[in-house]
C-alpha atoms as a PDB file:
ATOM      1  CA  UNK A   1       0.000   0.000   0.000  1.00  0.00           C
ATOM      2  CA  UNK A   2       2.470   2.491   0.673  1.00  0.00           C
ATOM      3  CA  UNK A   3       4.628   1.809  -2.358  1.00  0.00           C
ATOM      4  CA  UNK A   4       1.917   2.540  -4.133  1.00  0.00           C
ATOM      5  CA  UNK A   5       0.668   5.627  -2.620  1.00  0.00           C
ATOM      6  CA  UNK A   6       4.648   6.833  -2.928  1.00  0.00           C
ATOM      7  CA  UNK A   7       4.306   5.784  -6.560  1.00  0.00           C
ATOM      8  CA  UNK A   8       1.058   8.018  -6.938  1.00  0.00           C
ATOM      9  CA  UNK A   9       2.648  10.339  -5.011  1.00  0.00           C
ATOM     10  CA  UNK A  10       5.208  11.254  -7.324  1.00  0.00           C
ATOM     11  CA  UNK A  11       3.493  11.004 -10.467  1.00  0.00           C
ATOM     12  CA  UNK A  12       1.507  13.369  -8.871  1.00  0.00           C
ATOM     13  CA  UNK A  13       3.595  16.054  -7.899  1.00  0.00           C
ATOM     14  CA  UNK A  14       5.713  15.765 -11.535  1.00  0.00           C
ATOM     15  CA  UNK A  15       2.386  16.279 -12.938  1.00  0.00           C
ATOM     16  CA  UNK A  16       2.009  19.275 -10.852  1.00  0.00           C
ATOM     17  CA  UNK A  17       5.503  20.415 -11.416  1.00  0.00           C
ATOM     18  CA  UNK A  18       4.808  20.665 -15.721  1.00  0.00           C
ATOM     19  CA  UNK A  19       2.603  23.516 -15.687  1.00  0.00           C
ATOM     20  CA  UNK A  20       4.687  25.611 -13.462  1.00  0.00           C
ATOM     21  CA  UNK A  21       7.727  24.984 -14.847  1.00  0.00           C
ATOM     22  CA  UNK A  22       6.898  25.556 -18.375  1.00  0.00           C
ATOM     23  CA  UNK A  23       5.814  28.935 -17.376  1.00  0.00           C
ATOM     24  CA  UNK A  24       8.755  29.588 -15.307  1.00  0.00           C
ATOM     25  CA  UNK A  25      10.845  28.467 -18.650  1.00  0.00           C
ATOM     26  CA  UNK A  26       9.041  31.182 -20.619  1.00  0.00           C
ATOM     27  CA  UNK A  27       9.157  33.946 -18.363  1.00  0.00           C
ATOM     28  CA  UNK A  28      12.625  35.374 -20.201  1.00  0.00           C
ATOM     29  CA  UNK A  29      10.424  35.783 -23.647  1.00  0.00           C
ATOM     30  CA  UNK A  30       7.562  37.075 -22.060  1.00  0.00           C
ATOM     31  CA  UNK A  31       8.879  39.426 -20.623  1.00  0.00           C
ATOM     32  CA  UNK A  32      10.131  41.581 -23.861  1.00  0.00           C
ATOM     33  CA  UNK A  33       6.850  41.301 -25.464  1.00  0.00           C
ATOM     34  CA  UNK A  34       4.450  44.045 -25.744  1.00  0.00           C
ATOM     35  CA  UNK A  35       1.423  44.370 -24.158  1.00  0.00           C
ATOM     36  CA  UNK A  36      -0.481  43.476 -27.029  1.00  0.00           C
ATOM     37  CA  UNK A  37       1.370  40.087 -27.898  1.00  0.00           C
ATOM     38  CA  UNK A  38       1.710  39.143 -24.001  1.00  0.00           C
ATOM     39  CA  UNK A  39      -2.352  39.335 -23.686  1.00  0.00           C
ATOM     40  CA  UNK A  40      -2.522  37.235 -26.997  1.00  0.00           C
ATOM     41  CA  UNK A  41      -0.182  34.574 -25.413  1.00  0.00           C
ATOM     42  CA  UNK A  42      -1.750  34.546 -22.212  1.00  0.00           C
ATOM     43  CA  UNK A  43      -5.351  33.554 -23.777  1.00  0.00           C
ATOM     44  CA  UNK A  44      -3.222  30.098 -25.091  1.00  0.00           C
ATOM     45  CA  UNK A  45      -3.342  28.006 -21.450  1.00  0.00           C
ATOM     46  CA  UNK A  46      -6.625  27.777 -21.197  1.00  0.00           C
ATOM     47  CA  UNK A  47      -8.295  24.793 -21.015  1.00  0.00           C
ATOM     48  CA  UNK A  48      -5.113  23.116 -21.471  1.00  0.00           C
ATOM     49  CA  UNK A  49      -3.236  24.470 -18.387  1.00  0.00           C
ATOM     50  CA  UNK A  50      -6.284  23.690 -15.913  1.00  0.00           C
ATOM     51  CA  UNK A  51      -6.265  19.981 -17.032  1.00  0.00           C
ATOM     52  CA  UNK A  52      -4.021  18.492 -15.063  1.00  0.00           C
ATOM     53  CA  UNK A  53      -4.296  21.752 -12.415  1.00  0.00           C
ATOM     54  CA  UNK A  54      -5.795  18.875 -10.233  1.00  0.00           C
ATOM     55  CA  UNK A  55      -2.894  17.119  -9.321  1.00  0.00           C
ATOM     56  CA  UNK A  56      -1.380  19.528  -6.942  1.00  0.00           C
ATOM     57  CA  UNK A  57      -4.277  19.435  -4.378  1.00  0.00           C
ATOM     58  CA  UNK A  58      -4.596  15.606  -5.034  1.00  0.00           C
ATOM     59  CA  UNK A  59      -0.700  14.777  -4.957  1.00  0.00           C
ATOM     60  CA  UNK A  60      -0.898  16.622  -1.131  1.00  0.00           C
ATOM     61  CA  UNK A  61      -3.665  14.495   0.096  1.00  0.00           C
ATOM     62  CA  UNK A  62      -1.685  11.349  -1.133  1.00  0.00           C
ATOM     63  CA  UNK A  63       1.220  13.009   0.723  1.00  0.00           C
ATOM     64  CA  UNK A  64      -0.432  13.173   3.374  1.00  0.00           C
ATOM     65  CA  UNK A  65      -1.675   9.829   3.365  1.00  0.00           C
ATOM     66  CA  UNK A  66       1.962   8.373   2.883  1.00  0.00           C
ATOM     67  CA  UNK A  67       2.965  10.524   6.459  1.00  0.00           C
ATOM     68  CA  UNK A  68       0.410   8.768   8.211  1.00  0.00           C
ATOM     69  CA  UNK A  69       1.048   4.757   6.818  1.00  0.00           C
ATOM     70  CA  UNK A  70       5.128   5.739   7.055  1.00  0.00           C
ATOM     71  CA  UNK A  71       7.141   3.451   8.321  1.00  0.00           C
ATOM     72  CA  UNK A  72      10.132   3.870   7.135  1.00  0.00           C
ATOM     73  CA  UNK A  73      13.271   5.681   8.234  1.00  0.00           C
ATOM     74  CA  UNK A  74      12.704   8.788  10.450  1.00  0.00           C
ATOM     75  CA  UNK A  75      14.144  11.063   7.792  1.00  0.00           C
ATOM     76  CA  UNK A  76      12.235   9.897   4.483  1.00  0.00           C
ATOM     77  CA  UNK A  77       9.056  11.056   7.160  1.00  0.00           C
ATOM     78  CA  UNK A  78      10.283  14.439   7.399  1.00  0.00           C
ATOM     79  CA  UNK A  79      11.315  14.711   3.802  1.00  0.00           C
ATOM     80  CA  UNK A  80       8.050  13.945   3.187  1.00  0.00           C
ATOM     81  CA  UNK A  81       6.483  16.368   5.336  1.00  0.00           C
ATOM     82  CA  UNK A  82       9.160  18.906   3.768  1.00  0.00           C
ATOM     83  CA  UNK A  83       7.442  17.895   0.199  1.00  0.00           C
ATOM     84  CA  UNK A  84       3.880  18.516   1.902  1.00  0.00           C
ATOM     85  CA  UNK A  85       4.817  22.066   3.008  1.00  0.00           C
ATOM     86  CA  UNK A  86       6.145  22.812  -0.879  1.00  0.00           C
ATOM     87  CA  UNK A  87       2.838  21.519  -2.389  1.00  0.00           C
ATOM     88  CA  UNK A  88       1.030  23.676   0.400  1.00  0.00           C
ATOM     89  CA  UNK A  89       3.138  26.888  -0.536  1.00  0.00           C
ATOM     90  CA  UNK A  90       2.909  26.807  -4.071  1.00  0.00           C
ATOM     91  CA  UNK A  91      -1.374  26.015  -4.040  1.00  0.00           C
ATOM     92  CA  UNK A  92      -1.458  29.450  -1.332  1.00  0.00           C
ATOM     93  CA  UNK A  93       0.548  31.305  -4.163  1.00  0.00           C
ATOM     94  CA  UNK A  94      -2.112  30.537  -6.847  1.00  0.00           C
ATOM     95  CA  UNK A  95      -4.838  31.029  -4.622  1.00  0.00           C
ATOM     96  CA  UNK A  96      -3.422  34.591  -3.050  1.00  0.00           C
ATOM     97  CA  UNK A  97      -1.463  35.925  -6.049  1.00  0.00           C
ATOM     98  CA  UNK A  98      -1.968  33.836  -9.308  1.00  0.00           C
ATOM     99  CA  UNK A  99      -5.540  33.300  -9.333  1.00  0.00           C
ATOM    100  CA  UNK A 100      -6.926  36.821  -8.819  1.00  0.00           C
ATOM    101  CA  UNK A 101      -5.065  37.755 -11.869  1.00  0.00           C
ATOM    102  CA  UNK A 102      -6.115  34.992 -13.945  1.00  0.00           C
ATOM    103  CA  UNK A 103      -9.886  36.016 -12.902  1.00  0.00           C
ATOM    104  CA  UNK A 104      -8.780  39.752 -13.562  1.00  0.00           C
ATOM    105  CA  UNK A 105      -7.764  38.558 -17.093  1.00  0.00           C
ATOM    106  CA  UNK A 106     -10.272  35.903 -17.518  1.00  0.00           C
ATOM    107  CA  UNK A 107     -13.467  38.374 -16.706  1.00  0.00           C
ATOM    108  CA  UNK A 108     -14.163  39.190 -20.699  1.00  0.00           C
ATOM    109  CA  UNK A 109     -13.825  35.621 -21.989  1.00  0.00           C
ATOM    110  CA  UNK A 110     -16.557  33.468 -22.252  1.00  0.00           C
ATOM    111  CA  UNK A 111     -15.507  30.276 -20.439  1.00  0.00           C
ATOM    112  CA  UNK A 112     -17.137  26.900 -20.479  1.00  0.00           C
ATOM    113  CA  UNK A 113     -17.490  23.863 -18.076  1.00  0.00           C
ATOM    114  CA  UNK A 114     -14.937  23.220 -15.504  1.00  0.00           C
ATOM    115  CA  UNK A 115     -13.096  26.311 -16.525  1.00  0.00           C
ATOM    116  CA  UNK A 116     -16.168  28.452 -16.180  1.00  0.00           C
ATOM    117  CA  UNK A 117     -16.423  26.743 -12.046  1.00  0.00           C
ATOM    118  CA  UNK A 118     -12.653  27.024 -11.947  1.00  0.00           C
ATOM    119  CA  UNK A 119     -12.148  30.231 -12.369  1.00  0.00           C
ATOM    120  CA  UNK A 120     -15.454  31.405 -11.200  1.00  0.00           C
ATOM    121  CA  UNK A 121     -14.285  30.447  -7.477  1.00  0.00           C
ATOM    122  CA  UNK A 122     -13.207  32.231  -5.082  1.00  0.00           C
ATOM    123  CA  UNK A 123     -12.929  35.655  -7.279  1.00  0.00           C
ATOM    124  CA  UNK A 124     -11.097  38.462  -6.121  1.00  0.00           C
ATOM    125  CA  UNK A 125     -10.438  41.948  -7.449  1.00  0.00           C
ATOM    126  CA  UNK A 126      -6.463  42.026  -8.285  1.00  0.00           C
ATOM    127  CA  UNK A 127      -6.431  45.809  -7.569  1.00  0.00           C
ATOM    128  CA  UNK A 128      -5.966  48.683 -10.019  1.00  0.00           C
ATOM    129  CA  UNK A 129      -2.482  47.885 -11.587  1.00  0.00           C
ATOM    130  CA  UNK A 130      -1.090  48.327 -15.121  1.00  0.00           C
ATOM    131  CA  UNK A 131      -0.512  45.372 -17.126  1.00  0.00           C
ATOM    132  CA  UNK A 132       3.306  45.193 -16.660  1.00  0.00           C
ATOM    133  CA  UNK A 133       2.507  44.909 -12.720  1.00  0.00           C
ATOM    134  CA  UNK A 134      -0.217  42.441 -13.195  1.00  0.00           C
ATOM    135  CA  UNK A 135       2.137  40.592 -15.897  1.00  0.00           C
ATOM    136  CA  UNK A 136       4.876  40.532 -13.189  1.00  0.00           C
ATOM    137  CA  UNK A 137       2.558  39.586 -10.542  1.00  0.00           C
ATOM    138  CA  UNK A 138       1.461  36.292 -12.375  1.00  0.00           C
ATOM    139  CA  UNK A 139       4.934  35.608 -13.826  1.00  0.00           C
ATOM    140  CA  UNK A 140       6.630  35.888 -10.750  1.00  0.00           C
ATOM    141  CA  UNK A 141       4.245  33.648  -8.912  1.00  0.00           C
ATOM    142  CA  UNK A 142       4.704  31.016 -11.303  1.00  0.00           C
ATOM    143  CA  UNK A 143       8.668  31.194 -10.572  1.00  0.00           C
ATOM    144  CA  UNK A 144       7.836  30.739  -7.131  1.00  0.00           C
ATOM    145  CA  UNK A 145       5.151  28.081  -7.367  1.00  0.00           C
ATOM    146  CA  UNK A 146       8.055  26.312  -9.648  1.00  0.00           C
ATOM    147  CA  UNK A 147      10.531  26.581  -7.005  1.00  0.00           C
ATOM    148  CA  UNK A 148       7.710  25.172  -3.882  1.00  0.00           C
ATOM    149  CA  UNK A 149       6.711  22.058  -6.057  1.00  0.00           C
ATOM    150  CA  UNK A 150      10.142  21.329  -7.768  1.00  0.00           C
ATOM    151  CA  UNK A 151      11.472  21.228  -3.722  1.00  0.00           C
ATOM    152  CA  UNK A 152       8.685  19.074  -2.812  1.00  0.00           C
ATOM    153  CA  UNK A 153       9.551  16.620  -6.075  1.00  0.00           C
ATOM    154  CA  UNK A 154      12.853  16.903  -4.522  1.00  0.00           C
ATOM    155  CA  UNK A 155      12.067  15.773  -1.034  1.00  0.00           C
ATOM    156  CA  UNK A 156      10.414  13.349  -1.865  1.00  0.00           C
ATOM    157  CA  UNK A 157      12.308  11.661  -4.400  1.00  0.00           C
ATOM    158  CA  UNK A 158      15.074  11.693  -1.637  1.00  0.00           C
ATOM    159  CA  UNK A 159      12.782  10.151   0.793  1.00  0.00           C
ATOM    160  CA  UNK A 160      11.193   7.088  -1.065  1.00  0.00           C
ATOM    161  CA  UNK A 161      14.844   6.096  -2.844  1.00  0.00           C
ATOM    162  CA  UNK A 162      16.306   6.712   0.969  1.00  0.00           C
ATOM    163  CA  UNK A 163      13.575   4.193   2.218  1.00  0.00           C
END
């Protein structure tokens, strides 16, 4: 059972580590385009980018679920705990600095399904800000969230070869 949650595990969080780090990867050639051709680009990750947006909450319950049936070596535990806290970091970022711009962005595009619910919850108003600060808002989250989940891979990696 717990090979098998580890194995879920981190599928998981390399699923959740794609999105972020592809945007981290672009965030040099973003940033020199103009307004105009960074709003066109931005319209391009959605539906795709929410697809698989699922496996960071789900990869931290299975995280959580290998803490509790460890019983391995003291320090895969805590690595594993370590991994938790990255997954938790990087799902406040979206929630507290990513998402409000995506709804900001989002609010004249007619959206469909699970997007429409997606980005629907938990709106909030970004603030008056000019494109370049809402641009670096949402690019620099996405370096962040890149760093929190690619420690958690990390960790945890470390902790089921260690065990």
């Amino acid at each position: 059972m717990l090979i098998t949650l580890q194995v879920l595990a981190l599928v998981l969080i390399a699923l959740a580590l794609s999105p972020v780090l592809a945007h981290a990867l672009e965030f040099p050639g973003k940033m020199r385009l103009s307004e105009e051709k960074y709003l066109a680009t931005q319209a391009i990750y959605y539906p795709g980018f929410t697809i698989i947006g699922g496996a960071e909450p789900l990869g931290a319950i299975v995280l959580v679920l290998v803490a509790i049936f460890w019983s391995g070596s003291n320090t895969g535990f805590w690595l594993t705990i370590a991994a938790l806290l990255g997954l938790l970091a990087s799902h406040a970022i979206y929630w507290f600095v990513t998402h409000p711009v995506n709804n900001f962005r989002l609010k004249d595009f007619k959206l469909e399904g699970a997007g429409k619910g997606f980005f629907g919850f938990a709106q909030r108003d970004p603030g008056a800000q000019d494109w370049k600060a809402l641009r670096d808002r949402w690019e620099y989250s996405h370096i962040a969230r890149a760093i929190c989940v690619a420690d958690a891979f990390v960790c945890f990696s470390i902790a089921v070869a260690a065990d």
